[in-house]
C-alpha atoms as a PDB file:
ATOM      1  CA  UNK A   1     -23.814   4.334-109.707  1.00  0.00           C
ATOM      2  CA  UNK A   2     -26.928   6.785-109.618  1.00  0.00           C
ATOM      3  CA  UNK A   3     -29.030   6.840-106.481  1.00  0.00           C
ATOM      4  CA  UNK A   4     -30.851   9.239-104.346  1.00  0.00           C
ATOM      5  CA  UNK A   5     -29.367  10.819-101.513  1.00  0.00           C
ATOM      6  CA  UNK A   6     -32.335  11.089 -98.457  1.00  0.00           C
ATOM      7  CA  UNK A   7     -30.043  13.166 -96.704  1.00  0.00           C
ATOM      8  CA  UNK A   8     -30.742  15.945 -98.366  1.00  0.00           C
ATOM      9  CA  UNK A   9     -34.224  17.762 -99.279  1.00  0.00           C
ATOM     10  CA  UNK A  10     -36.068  17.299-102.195  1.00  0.00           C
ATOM     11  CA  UNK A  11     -36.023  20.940-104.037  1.00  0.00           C
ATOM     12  CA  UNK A  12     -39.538  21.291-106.218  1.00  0.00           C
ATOM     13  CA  UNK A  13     -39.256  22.572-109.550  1.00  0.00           C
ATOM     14  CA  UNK A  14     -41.348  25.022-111.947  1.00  0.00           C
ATOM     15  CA  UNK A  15     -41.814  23.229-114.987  1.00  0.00           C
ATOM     16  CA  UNK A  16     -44.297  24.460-118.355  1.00  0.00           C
ATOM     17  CA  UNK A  17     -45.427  21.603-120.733  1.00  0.00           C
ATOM     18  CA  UNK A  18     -45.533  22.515-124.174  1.00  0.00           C
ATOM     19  CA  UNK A  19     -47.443  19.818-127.056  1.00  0.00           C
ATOM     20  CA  UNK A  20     -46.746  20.609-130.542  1.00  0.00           C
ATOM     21  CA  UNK A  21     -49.428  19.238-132.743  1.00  0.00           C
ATOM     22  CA  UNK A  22     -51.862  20.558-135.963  1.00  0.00           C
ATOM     23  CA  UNK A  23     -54.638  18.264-134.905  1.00  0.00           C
ATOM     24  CA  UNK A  24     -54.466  17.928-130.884  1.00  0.00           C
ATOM     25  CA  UNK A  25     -56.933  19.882-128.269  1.00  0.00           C
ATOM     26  CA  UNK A  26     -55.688  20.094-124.548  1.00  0.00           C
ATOM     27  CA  UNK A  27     -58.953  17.558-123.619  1.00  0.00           C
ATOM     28  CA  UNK A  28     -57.044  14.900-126.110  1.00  0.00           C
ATOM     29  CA  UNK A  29     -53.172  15.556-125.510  1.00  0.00           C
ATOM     30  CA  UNK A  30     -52.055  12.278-123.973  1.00  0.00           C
ATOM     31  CA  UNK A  31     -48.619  12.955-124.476  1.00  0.00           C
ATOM     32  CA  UNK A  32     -49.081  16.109-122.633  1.00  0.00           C
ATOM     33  CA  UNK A  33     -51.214  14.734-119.437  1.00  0.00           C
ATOM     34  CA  UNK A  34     -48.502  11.650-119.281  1.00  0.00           C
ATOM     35  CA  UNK A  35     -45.844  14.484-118.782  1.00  0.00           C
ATOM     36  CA  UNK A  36     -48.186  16.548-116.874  1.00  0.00           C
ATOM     37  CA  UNK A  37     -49.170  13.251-114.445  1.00  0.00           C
ATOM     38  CA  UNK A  38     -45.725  12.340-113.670  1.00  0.00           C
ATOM     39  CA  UNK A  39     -44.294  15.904-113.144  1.00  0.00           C
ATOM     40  CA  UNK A  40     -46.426  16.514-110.469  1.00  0.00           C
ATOM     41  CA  UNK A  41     -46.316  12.821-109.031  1.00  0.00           C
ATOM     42  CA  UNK A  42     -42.123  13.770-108.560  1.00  0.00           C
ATOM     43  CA  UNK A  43     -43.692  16.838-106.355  1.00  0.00           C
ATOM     44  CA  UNK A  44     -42.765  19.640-109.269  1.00  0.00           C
ATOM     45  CA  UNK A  45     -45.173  22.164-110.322  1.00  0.00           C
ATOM     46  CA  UNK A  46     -46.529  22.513-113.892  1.00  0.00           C
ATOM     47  CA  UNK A  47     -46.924  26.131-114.388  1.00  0.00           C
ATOM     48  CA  UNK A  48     -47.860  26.706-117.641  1.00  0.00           C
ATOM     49  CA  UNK A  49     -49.427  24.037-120.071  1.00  0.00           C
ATOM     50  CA  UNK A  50     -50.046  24.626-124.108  1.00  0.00           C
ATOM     51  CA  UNK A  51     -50.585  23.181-127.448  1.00  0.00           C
ATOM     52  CA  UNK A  52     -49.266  25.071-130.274  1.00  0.00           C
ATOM     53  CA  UNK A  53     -49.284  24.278-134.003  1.00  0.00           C
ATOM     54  CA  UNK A  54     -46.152  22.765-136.018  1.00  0.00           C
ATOM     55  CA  UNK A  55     -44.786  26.330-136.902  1.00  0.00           C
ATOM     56  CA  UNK A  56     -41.109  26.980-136.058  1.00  0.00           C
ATOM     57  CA  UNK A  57     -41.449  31.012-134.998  1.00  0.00           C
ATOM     58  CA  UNK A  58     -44.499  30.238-132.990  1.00  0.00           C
ATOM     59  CA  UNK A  59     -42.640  27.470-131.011  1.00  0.00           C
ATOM     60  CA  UNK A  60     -39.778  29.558-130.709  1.00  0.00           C
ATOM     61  CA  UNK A  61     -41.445  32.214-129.332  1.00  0.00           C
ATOM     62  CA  UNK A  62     -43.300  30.588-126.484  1.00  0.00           C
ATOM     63  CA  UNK A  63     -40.384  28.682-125.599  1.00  0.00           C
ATOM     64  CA  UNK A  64     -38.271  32.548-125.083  1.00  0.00           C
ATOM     65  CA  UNK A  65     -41.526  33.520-123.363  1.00  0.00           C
ATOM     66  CA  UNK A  66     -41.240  30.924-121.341  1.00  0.00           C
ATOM     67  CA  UNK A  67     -37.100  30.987-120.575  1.00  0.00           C
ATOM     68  CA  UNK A  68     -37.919  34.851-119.688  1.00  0.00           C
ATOM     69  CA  UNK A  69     -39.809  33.935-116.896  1.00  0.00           C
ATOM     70  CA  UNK A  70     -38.819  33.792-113.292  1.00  0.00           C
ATOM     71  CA  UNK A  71     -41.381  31.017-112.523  1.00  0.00           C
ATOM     72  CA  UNK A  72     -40.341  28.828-114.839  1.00  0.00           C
ATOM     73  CA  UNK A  73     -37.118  26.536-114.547  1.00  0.00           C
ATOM     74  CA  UNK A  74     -37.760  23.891-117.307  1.00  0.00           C
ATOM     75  CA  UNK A  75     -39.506  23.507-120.455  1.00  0.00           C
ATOM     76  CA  UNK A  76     -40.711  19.961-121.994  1.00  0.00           C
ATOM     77  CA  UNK A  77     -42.387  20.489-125.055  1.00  0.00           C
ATOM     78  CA  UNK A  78     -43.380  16.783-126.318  1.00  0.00           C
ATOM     79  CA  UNK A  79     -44.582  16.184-130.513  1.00  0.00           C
ATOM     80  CA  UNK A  80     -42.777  17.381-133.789  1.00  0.00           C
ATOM     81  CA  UNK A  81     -39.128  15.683-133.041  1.00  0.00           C
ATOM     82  CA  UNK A  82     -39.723  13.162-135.864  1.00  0.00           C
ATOM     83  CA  UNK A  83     -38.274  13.793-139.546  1.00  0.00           C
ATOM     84  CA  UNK A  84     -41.218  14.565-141.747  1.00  0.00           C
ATOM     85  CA  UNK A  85     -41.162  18.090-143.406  1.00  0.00           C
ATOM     86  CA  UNK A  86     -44.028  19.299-140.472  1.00  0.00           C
ATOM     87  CA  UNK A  87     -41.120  18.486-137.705  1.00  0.00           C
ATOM     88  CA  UNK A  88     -39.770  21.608-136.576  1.00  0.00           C
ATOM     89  CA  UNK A  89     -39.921  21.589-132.916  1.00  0.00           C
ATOM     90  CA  UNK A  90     -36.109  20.420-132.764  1.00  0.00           C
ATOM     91  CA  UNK A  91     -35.305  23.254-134.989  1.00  0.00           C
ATOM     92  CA  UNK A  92     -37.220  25.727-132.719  1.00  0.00           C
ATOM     93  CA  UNK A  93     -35.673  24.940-129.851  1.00  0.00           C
ATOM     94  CA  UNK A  94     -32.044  25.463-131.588  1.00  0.00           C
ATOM     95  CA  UNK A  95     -33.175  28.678-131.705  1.00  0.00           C
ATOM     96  CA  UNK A  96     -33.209  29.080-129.018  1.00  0.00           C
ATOM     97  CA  UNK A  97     -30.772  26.974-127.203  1.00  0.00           C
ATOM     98  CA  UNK A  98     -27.632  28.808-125.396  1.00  0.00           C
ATOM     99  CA  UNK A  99     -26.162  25.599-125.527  1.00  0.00           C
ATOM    100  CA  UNK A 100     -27.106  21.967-126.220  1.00  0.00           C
ATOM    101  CA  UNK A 101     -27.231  18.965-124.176  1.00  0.00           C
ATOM    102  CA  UNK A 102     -25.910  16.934-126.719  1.00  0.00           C
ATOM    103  CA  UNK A 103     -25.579  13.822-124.061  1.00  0.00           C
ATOM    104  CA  UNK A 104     -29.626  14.166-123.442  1.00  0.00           C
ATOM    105  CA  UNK A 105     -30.347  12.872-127.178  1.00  0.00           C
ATOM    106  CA  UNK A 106     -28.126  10.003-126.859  1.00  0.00           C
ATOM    107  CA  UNK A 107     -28.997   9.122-123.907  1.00  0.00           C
ATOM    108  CA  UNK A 108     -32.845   8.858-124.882  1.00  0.00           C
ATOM    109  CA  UNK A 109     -31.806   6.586-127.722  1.00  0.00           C
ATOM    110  CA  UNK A 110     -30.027   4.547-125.836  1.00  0.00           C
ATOM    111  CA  UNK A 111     -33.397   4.020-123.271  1.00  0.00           C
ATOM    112  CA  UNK A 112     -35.625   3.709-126.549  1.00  0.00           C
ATOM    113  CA  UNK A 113     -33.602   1.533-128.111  1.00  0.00           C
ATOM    114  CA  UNK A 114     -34.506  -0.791-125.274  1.00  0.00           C
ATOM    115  CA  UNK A 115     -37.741  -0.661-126.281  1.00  0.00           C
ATOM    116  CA  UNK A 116     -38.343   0.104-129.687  1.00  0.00           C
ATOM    117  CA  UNK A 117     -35.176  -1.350-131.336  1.00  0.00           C
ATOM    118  CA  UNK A 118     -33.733   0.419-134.011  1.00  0.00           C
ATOM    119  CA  UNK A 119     -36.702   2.684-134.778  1.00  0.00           C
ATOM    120  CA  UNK A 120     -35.033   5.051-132.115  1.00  0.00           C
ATOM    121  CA  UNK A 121     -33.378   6.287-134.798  1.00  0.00           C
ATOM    122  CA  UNK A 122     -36.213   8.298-135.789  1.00  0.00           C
ATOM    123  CA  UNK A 123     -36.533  10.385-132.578  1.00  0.00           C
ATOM    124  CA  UNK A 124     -34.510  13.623-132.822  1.00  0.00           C
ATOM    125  CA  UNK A 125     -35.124  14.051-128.934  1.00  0.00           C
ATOM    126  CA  UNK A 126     -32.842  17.004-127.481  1.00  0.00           C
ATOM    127  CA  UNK A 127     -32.300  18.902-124.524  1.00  0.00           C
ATOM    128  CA  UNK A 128     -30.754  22.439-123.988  1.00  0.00           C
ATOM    129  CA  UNK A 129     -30.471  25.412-121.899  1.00  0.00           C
ATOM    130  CA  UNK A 130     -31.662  29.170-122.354  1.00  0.00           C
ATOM    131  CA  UNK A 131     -31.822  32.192-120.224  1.00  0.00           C
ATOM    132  CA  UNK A 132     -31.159  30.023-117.222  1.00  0.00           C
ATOM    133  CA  UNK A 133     -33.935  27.466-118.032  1.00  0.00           C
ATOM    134  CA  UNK A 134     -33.467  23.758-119.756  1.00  0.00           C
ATOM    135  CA  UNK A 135     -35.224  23.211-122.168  1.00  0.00           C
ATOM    136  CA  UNK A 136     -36.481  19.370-123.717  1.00  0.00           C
ATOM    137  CA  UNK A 137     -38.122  18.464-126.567  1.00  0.00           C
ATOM    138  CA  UNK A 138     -39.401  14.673-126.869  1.00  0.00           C
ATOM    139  CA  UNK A 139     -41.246  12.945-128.899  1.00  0.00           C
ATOM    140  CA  UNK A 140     -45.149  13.072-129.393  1.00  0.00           C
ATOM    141  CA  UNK A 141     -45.775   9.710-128.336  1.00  0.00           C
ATOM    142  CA  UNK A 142     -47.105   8.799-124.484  1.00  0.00           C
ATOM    143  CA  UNK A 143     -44.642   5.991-124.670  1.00  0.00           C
ATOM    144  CA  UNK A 144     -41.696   8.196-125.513  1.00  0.00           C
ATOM    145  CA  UNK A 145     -42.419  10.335-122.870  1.00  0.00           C
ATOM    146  CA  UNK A 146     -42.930   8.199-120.041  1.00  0.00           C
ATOM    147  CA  UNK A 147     -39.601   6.856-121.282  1.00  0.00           C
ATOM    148  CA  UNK A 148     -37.806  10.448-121.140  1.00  0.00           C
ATOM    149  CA  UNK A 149     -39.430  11.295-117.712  1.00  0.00           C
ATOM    150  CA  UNK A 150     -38.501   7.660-115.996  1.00  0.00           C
ATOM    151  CA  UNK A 151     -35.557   7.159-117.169  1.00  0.00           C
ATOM    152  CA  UNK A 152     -33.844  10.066-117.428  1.00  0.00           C
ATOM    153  CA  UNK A 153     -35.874  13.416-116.420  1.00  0.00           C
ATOM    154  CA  UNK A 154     -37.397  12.483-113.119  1.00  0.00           C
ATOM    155  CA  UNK A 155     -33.604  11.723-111.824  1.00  0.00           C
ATOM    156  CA  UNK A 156     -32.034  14.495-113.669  1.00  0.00           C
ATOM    157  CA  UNK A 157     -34.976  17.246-111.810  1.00  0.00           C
ATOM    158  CA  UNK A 158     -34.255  15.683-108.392  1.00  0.00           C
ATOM    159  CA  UNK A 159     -31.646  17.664-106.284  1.00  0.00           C
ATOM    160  CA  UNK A 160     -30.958  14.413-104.662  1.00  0.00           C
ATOM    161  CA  UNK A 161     -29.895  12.549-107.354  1.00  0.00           C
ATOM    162  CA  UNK A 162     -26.453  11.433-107.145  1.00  0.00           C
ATOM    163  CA  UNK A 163     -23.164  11.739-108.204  1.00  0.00           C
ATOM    164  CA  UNK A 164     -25.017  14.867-109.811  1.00  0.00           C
ATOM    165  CA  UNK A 165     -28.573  16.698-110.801  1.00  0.00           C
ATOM    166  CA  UNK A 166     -29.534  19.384-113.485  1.00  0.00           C
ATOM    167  CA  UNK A 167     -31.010  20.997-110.294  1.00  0.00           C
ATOM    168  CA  UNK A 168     -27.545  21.655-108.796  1.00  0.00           C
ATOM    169  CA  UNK A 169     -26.526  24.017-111.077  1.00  0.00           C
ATOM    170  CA  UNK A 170     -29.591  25.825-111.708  1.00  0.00           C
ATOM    171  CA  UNK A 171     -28.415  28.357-109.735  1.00  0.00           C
ATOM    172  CA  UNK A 172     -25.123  28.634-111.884  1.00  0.00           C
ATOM    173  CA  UNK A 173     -26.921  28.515-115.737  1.00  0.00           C
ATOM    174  CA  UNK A 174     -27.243  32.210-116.318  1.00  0.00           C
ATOM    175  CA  UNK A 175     -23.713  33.331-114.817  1.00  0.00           C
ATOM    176  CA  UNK A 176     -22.507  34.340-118.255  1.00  0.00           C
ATOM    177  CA  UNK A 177     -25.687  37.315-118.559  1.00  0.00           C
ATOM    178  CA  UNK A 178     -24.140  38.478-114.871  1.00  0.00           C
ATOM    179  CA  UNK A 179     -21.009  38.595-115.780  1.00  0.00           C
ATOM    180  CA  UNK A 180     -18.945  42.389-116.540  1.00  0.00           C
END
């Protein structure tokens, strides 16, 4: 079973919150300030924090931007995971994904499922990696993302999390670009 091990130190990471919305400003992202309230509550740092419209190349581009910085170790972008024809964040971050964490998507379900029912189908929630950095995308709802951050993301970012952490392997993510 999962717990924390308090032998070891607790490793703070560098995370950038990204809100996709046509009609939200910063002083009205709830989503965003959940994500933003909680991250820094586990003892990360939020290092970079934006709102950017529902346009694919736009939120592809930040979120390379983002993966090609050293200060930044994970991306959360939160909004535009649903299924009308505005919904492109999970698009944009296939972009961009080096690989997919196909296991993060079910996983959400399966914690919004326990409380939403069956509208969980509607969330196209997914997780990946780029460049060395993971990268989430959740949906635009404060619920959905104190869900995502609870239940799966706060454990997930702790390097004491057992039997194992996305922190662990950080190190390990880009060994393919090193490689000759």
């Amino acid at each position: 079973m999962s717990r924390i091990d308090e032998t070891k130190d607790f490793v703070p990471v560098r995370i950038a919150v990204l809100t996709v919305s046509d009609t939200r400003a910063l002083d009205e992202d709830r989503s965003g300030g959940v994500l933003v309230e909680r991250i820094e509550k586990a003892g990360h740092e939020v290092v970079a924090r934006e709102i950017l419209r529902d346009e694919r190349g736009e939120i592809a581009a930040k979120l390379r931007e983002w993966c090609a910085d050293p200060g930044v170790d994970v991306v959360i972008s939160t909004g535009g995971t649903g299924l009308t024809g505005r919904d492109v964040t999970v698009e944009a971050h296939r972009d961009v994904y080096e690989k997919e964490i196909d296991a993060f998507g079910t996983v959400f379900t399966i914690v919004s499922m326990q409380k939403i029912g069956t509208s969980a189908v509607q969330s196209r929630a997914t997780g990946g990696v780029a460049n060395g950095t993971y990268l989430f995308a959740l949906p635009g709802s404060p619920g959905a993302c104190k869900d995502a951050w609870d239940e799966i993301l706060e454990r997930q970012l702790d390097y004491r999390h057992r039997p194992c952490n996305f922190v662990e392997i950080m190190p390990r993510l880009d060994e393919h670009l090193r490689r000759k």
